[in-house]
PDB file of N, CA and C in Angstrom:
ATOM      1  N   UNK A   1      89.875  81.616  94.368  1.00  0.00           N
ATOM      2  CA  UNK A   1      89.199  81.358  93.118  1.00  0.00           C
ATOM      3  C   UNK A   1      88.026  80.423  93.392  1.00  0.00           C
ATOM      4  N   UNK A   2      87.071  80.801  92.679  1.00  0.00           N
ATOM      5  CA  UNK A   2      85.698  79.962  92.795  1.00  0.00           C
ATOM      6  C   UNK A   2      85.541  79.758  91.024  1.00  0.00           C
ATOM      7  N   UNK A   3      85.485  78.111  91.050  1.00  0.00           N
ATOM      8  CA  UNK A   3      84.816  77.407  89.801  1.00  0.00           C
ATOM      9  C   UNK A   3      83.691  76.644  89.681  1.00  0.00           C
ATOM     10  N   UNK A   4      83.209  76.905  88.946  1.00  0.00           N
ATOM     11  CA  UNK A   4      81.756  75.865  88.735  1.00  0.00           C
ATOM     12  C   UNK A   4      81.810  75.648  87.057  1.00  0.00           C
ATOM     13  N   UNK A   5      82.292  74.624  86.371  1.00  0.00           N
ATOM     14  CA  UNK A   5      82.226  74.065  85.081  1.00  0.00           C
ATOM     15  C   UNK A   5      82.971  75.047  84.057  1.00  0.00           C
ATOM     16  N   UNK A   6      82.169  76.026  83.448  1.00  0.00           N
ATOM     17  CA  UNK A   6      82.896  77.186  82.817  1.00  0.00           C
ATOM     18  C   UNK A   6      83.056  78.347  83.175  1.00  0.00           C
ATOM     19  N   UNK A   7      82.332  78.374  84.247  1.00  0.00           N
ATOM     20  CA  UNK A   7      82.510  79.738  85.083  1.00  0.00           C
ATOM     21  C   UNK A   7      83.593  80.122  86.489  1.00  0.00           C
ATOM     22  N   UNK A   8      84.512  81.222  85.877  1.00  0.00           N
ATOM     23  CA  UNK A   8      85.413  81.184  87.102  1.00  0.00           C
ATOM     24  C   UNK A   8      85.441  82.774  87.855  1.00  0.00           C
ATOM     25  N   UNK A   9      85.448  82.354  89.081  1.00  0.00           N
ATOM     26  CA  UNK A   9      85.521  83.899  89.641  1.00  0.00           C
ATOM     27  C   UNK A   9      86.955  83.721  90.142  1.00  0.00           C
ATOM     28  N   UNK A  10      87.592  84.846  90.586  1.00  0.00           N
ATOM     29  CA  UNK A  10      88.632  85.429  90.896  1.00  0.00           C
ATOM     30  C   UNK A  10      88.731  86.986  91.821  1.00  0.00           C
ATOM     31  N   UNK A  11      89.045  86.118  93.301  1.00  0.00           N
ATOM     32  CA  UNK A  11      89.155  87.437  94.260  1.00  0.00           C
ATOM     33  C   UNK A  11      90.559  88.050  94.339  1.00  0.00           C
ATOM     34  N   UNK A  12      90.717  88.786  94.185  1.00  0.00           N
ATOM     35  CA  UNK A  12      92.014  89.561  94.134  1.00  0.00           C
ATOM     36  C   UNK A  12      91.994  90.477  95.296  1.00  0.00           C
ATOM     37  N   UNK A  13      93.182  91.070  96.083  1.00  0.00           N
ATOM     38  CA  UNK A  13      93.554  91.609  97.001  1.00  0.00           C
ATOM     39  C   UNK A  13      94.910  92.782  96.588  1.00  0.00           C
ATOM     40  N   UNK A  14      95.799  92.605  95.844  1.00  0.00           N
ATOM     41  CA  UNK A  14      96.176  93.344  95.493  1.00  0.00           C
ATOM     42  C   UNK A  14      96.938  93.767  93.846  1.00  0.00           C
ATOM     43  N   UNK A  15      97.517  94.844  93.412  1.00  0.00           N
ATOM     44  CA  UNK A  15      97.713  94.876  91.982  1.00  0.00           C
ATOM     45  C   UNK A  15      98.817  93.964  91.521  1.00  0.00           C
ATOM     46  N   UNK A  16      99.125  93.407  91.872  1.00  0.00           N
ATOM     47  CA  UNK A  16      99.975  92.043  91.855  1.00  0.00           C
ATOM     48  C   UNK A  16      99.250  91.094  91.025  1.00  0.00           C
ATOM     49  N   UNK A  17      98.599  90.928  91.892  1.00  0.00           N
ATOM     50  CA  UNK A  17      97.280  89.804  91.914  1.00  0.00           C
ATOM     51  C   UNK A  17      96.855  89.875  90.279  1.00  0.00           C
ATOM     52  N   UNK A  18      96.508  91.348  89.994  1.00  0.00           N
ATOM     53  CA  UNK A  18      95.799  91.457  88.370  1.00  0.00           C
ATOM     54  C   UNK A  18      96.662  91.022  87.508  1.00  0.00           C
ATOM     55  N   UNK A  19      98.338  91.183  88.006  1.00  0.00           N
ATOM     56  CA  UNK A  19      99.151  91.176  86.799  1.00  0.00           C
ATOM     57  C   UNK A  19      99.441  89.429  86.902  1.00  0.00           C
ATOM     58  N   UNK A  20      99.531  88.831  87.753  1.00  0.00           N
ATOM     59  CA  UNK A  20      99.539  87.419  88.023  1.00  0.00           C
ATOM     60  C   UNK A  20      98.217  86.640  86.844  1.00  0.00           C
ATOM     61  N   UNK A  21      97.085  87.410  87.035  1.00  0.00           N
ATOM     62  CA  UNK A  21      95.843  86.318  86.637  1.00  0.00           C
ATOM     63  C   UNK A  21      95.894  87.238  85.487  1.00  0.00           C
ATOM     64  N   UNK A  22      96.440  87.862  84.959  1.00  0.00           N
ATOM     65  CA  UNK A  22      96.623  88.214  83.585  1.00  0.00           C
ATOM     66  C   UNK A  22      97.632  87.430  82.998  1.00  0.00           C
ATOM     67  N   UNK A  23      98.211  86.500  83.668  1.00  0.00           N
ATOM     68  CA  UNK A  23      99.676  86.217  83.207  1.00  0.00           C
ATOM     69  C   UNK A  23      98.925  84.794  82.943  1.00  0.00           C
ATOM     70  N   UNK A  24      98.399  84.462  83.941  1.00  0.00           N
ATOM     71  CA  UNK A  24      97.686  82.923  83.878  1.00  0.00           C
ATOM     72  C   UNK A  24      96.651  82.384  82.744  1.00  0.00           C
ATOM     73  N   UNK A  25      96.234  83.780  82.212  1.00  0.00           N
ATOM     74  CA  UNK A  25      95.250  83.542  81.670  1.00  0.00           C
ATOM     75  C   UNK A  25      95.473  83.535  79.483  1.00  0.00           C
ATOM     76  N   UNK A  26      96.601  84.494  79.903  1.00  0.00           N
ATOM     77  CA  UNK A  26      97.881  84.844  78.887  1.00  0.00           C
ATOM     78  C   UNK A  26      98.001  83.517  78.060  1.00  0.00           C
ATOM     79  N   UNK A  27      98.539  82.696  79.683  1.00  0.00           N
ATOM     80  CA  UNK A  27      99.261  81.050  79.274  1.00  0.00           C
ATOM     81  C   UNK A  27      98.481  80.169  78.877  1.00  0.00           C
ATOM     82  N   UNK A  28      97.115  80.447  79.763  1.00  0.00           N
ATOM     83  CA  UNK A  28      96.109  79.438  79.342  1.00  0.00           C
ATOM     84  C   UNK A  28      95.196  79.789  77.757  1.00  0.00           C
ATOM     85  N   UNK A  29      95.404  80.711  77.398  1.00  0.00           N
ATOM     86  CA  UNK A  29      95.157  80.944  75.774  1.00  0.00           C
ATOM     87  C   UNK A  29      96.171  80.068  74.969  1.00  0.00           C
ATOM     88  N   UNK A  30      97.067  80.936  75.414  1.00  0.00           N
ATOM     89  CA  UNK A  30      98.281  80.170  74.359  1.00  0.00           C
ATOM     90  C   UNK A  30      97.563  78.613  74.295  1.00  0.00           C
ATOM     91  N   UNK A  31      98.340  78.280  75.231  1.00  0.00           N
ATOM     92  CA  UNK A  31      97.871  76.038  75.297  1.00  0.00           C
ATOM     93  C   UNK A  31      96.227  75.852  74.696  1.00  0.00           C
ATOM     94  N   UNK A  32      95.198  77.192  75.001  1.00  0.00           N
ATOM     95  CA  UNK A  32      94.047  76.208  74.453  1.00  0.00           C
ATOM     96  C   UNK A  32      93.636  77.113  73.201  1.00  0.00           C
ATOM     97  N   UNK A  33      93.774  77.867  73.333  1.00  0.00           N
ATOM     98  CA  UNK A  33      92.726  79.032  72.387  1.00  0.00           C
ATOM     99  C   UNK A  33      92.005  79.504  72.806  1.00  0.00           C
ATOM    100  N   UNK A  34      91.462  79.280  73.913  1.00  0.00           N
ATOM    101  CA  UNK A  34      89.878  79.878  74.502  1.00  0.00           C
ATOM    102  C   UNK A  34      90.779  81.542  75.102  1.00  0.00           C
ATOM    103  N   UNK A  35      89.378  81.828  74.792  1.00  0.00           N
ATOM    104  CA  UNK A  35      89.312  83.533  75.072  1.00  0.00           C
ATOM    105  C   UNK A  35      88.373  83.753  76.351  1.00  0.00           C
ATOM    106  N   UNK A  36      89.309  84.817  76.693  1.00  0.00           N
ATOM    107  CA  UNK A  36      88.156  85.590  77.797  1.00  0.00           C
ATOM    108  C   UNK A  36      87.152  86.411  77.234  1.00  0.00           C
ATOM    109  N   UNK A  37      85.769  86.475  77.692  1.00  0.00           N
ATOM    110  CA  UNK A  37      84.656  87.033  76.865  1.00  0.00           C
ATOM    111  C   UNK A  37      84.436  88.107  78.267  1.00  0.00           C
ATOM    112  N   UNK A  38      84.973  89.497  77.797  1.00  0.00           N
ATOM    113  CA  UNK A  38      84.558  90.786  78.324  1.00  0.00           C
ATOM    114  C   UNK A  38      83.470  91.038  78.823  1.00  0.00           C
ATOM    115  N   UNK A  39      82.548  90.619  77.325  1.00  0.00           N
ATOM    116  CA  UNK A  39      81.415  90.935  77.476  1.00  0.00           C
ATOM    117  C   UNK A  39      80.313  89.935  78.943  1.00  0.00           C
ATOM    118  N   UNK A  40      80.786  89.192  79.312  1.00  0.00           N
ATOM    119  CA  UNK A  40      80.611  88.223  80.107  1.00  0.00           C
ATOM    120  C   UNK A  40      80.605  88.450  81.744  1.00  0.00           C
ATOM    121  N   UNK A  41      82.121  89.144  81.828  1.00  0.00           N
ATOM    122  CA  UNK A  41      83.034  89.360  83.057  1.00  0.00           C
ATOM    123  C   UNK A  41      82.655  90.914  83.604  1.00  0.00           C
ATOM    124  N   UNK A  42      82.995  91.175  84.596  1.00  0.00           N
ATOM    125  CA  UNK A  42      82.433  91.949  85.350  1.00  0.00           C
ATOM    126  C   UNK A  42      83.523  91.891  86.579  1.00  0.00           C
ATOM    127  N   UNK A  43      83.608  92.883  87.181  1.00  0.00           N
ATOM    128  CA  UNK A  43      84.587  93.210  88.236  1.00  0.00           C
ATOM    129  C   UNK A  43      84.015  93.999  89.100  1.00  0.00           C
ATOM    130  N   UNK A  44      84.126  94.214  90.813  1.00  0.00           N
ATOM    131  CA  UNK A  44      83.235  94.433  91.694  1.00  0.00           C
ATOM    132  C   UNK A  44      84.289  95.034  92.602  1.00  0.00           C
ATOM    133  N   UNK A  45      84.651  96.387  92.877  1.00  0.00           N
ATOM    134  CA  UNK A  45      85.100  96.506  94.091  1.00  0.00           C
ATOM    135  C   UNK A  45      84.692  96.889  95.577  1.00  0.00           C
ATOM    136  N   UNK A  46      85.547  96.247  96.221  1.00  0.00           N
ATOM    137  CA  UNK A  46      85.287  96.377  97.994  1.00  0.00           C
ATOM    138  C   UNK A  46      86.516  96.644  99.067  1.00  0.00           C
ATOM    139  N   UNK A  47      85.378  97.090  99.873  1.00  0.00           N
ATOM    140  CA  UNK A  47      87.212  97.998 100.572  1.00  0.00           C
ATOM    141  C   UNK A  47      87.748  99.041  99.542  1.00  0.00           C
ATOM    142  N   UNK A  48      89.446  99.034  99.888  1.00  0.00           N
ATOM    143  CA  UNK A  48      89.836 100.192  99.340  1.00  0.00           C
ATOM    144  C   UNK A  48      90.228 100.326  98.193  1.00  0.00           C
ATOM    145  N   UNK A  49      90.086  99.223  97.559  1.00  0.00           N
ATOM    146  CA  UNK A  49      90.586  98.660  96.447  1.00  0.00           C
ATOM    147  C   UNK A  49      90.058 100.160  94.997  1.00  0.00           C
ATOM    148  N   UNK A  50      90.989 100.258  94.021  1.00  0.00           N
ATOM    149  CA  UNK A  50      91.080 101.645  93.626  1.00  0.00           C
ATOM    150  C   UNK A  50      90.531 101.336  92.055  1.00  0.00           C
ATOM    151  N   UNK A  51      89.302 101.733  91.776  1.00  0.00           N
ATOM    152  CA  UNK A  51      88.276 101.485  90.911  1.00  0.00           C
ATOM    153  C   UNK A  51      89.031 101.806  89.510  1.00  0.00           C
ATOM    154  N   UNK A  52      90.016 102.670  89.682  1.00  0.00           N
ATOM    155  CA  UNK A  52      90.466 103.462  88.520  1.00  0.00           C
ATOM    156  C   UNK A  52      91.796 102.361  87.842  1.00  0.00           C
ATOM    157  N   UNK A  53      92.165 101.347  88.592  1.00  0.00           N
ATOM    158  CA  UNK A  53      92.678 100.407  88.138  1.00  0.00           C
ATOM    159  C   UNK A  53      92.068  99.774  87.076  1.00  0.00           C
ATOM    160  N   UNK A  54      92.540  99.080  85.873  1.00  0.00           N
ATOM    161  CA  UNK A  54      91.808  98.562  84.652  1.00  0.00           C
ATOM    162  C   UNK A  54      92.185  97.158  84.191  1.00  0.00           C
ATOM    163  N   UNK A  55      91.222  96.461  84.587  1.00  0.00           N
ATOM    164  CA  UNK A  55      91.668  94.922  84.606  1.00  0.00           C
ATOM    165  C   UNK A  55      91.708  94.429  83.452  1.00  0.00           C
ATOM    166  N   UNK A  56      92.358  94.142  82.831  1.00  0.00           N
ATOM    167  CA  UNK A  56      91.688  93.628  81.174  1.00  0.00           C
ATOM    168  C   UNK A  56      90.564  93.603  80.550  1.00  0.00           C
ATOM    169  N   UNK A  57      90.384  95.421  80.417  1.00  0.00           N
ATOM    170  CA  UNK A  57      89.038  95.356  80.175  1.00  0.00           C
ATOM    171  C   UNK A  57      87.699  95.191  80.400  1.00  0.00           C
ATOM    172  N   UNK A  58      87.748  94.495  81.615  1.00  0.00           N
ATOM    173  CA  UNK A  58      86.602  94.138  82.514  1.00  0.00           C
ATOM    174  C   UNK A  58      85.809  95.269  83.064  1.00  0.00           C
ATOM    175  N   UNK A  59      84.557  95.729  82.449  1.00  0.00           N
ATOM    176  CA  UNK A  59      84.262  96.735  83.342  1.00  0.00           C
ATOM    177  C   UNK A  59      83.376  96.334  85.205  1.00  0.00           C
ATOM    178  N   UNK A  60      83.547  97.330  85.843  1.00  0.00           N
ATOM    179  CA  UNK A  60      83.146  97.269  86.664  1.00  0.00           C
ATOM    180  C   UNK A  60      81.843  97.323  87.341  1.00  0.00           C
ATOM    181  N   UNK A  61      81.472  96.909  88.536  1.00  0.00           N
ATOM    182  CA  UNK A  61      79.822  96.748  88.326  1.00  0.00           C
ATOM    183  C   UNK A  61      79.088  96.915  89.729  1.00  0.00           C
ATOM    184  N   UNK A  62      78.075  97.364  90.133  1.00  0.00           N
ATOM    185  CA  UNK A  62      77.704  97.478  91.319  1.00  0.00           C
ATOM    186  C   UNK A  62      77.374  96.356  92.145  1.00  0.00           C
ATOM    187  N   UNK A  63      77.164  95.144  91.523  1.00  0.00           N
ATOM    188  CA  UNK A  63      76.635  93.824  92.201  1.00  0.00           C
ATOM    189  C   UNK A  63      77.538  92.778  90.766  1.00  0.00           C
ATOM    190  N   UNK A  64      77.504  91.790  91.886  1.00  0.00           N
ATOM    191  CA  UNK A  64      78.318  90.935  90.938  1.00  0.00           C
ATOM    192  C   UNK A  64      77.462  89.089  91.599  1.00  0.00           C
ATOM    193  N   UNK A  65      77.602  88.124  90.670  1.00  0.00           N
ATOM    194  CA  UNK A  65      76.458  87.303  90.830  1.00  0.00           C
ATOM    195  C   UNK A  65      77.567  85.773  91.365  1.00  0.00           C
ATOM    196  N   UNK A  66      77.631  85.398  91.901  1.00  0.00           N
ATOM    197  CA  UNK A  66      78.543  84.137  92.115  1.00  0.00           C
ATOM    198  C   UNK A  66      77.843  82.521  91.812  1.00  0.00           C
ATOM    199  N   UNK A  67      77.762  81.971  91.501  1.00  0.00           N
ATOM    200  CA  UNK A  67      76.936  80.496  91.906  1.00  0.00           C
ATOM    201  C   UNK A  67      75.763  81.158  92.417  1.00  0.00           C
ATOM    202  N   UNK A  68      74.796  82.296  91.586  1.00  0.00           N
ATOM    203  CA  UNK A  68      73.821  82.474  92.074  1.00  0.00           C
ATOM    204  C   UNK A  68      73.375  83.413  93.604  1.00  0.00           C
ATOM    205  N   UNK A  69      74.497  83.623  93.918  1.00  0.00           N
ATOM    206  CA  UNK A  69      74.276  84.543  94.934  1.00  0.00           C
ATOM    207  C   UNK A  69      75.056  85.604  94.664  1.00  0.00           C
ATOM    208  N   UNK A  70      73.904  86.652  94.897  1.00  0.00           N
ATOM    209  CA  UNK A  70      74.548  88.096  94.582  1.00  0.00           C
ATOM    210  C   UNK A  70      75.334  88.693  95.748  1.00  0.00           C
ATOM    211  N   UNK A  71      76.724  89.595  95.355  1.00  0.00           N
ATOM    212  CA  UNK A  71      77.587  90.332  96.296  1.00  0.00           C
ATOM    213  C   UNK A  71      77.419  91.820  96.164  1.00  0.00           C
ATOM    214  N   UNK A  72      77.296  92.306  96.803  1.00  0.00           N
ATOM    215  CA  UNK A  72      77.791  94.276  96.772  1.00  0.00           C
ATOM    216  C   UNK A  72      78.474  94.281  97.073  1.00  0.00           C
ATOM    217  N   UNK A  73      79.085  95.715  97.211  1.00  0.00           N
ATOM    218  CA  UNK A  73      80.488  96.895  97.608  1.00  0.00           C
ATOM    219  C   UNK A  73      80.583  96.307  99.154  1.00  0.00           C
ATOM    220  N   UNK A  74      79.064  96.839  99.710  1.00  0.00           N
ATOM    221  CA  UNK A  74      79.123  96.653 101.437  1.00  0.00           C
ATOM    222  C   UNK A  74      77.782  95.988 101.397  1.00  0.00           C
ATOM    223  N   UNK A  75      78.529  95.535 103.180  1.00  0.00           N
ATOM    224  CA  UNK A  75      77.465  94.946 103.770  1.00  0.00           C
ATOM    225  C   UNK A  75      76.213  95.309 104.268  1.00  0.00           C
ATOM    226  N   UNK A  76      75.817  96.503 104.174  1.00  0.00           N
ATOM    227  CA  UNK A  76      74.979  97.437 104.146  1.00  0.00           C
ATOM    228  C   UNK A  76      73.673  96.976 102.922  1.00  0.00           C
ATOM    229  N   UNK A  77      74.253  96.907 101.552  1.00  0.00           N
ATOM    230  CA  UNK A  77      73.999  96.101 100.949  1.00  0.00           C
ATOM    231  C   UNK A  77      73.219  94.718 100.514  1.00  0.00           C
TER     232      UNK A  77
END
């Protein structure tokens, strides 16, 4: 996980992983109220990781932006 103030990224490795930071994020509503904003979030896959998986809504995206530095699929990229 990478944080900077209100912004959090989240690398995941396997479908575990989604149902875990769905669970975390579940809990952390409950205790605050704050919402995840869809419209915001963005999801990036690499490697073999299987696009057709559906993260809470998050759609998926060809480049994804971190602390200002942009990532692709590959390193080619």
């Amino acid at each position: 996980m990478i944080a900077y103030a209100d912004d959090v990224s989240i690398l995941m490795t396997s479908q575990e992983d989604v149902r875990t930071v769905r669970d975390a994020i579940a809990c952390y509503k409950k205790a605050t109220g704050a919402t995840l904003n869809i419209e915001k979030s963005s999801a990036l896959v690499v490697g073999t990781w299987d696009n057709a998986c559906e993260i809470m809504g998050i759609p998926y995206s060809e480049e994804i932006k971190i602390l200002g530095v942009k990532i692709r699929k590959t390193v080619k990229q």
